[in-house]
C-alpha atoms as a PDB file:
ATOM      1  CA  UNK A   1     -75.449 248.063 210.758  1.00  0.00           C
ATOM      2  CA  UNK A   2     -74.272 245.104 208.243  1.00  0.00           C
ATOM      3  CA  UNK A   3     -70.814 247.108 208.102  1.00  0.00           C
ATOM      4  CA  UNK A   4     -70.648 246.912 212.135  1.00  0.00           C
ATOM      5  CA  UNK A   5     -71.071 243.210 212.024  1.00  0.00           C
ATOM      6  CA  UNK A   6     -68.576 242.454 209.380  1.00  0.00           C
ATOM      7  CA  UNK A   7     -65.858 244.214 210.956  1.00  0.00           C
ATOM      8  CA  UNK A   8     -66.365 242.968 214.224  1.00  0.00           C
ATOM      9  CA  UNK A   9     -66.122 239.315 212.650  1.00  0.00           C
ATOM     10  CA  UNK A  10     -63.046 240.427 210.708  1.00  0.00           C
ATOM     11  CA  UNK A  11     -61.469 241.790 213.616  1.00  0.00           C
ATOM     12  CA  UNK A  12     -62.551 239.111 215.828  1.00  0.00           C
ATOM     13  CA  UNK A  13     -61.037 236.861 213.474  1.00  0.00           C
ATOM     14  CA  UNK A  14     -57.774 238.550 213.171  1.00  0.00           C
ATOM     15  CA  UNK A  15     -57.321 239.116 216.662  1.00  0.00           C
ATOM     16  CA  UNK A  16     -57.627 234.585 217.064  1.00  0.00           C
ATOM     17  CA  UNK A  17     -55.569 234.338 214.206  1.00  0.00           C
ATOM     18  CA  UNK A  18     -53.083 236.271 215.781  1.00  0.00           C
ATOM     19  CA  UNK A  19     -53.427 234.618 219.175  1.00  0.00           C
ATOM     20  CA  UNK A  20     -53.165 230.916 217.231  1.00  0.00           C
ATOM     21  CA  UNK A  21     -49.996 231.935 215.951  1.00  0.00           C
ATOM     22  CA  UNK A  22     -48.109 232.939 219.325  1.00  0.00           C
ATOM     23  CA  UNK A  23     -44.657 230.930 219.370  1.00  0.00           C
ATOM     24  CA  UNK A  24     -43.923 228.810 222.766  1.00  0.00           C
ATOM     25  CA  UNK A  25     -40.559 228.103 223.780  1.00  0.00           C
ATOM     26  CA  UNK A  26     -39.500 224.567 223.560  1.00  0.00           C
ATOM     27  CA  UNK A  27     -36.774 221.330 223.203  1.00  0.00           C
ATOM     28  CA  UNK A  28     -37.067 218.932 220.578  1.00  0.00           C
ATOM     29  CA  UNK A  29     -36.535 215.369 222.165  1.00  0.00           C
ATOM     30  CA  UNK A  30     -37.510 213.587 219.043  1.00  0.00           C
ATOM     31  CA  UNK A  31     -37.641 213.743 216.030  1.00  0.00           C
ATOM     32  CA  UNK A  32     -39.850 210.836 213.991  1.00  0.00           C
ATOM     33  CA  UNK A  33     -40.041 211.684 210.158  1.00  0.00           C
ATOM     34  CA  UNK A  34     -41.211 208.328 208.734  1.00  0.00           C
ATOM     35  CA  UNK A  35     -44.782 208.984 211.305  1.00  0.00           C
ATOM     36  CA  UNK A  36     -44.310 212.922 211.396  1.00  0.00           C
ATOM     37  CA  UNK A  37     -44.270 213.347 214.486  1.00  0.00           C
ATOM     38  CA  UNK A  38     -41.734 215.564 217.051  1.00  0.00           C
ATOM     39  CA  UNK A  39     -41.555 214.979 220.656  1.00  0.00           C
ATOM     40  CA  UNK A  40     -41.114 218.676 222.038  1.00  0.00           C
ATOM     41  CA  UNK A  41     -40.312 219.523 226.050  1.00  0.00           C
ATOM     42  CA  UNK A  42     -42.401 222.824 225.912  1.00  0.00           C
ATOM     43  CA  UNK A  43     -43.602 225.736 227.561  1.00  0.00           C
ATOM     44  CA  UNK A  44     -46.826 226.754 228.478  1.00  0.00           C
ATOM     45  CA  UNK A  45     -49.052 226.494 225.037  1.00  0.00           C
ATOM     46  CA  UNK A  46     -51.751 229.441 225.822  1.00  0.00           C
ATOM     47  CA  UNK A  47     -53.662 229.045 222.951  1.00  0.00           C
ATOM     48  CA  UNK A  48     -54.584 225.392 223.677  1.00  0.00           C
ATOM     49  CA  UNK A  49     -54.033 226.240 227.587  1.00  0.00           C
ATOM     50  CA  UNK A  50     -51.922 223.695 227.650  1.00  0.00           C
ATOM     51  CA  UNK A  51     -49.471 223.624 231.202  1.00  0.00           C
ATOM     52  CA  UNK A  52     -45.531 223.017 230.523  1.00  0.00           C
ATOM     53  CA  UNK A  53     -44.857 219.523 229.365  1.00  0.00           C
ATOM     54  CA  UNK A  54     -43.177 216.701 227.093  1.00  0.00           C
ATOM     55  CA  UNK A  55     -45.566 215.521 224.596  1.00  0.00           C
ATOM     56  CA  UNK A  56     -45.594 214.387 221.057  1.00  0.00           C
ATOM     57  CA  UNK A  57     -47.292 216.514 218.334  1.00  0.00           C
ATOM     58  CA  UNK A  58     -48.114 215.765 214.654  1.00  0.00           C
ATOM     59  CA  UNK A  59     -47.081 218.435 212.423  1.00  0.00           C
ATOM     60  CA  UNK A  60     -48.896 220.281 210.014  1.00  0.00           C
ATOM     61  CA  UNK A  61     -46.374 219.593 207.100  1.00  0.00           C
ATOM     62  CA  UNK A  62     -43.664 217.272 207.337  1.00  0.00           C
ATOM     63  CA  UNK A  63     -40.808 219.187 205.465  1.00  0.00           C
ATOM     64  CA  UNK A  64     -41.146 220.968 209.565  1.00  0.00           C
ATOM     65  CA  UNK A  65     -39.155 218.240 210.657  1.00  0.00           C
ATOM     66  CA  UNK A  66     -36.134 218.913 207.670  1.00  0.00           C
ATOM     67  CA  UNK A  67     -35.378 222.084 210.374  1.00  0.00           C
ATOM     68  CA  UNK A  68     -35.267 220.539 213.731  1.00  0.00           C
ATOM     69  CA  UNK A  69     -32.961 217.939 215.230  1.00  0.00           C
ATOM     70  CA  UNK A  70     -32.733 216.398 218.591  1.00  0.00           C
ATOM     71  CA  UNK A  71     -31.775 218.929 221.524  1.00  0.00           C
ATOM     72  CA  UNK A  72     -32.398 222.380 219.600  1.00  0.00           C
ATOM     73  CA  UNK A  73     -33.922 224.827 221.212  1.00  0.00           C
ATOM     74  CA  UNK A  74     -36.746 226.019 219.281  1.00  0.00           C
ATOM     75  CA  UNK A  75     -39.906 228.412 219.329  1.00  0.00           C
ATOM     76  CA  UNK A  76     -43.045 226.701 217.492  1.00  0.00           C
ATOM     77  CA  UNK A  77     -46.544 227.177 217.038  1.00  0.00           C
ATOM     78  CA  UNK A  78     -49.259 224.627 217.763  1.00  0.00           C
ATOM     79  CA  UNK A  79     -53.171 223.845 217.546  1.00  0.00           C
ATOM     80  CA  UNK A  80     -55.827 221.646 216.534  1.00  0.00           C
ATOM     81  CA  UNK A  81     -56.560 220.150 213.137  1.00  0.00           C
ATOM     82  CA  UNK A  82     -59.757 219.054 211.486  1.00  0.00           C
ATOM     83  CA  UNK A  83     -59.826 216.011 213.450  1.00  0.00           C
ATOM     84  CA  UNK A  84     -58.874 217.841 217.328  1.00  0.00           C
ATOM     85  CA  UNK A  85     -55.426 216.330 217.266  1.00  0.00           C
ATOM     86  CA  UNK A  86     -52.622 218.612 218.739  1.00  0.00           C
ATOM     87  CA  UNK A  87     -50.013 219.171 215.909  1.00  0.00           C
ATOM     88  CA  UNK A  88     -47.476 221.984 215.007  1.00  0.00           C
ATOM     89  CA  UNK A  89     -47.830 224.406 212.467  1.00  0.00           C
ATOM     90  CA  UNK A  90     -44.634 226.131 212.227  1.00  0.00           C
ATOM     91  CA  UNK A  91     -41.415 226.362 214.261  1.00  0.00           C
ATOM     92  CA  UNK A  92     -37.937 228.003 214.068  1.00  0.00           C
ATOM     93  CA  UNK A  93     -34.128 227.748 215.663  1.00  0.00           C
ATOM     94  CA  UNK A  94     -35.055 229.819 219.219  1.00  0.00           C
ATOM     95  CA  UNK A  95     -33.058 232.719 219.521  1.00  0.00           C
ATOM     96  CA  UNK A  96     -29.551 232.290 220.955  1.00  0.00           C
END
């Protein structure tokens, strides 16, 4: 029964991990590396069922923002930190 529950968790788990991590299309309209912060025109954002919009995010680690520059096209990955604020976790150059 015990071995049931565990792999339930673990696939639970795996299967939000996995959802967390799916890449939205978007723009970068700013880029802000003395607060961190990138202002991205983006698709919708399912795992925080988010609607299409232009918003600024936070990012998880600020050496993000080294790869990005105004008007790229870009796919990225975004969610909540400890504290509920919306930031990005990774992104990459959107296939041309």
């Amino acid at each position: 029964m015990m071995k049931r529950v565990f792999a339930a968790i673990v696939a639970a788990g795996l299967a939000a991990s996995a959802f967390a991590q799916a890449l939205t299309d978007g723009e970068v309209r700013k880029v802000d590396k003395a607060t961190g912060k990138i202002t991205l025109k983006h698709g919708e954002i399912k795992n925080l069922d988010m609607p299409p919009m232009t918003m600024v995010f936070g990012v998880k680690d600020k050496a993000l923002l080294d790869k990005v520059k105004k008007g790229d096209k870009v796919r990225f990955a975004a969610d909540k930190n400890a504290k509920g604020e919306m930031i990005v976790t990774e992104v990459e150059a959107a296939a041309k």
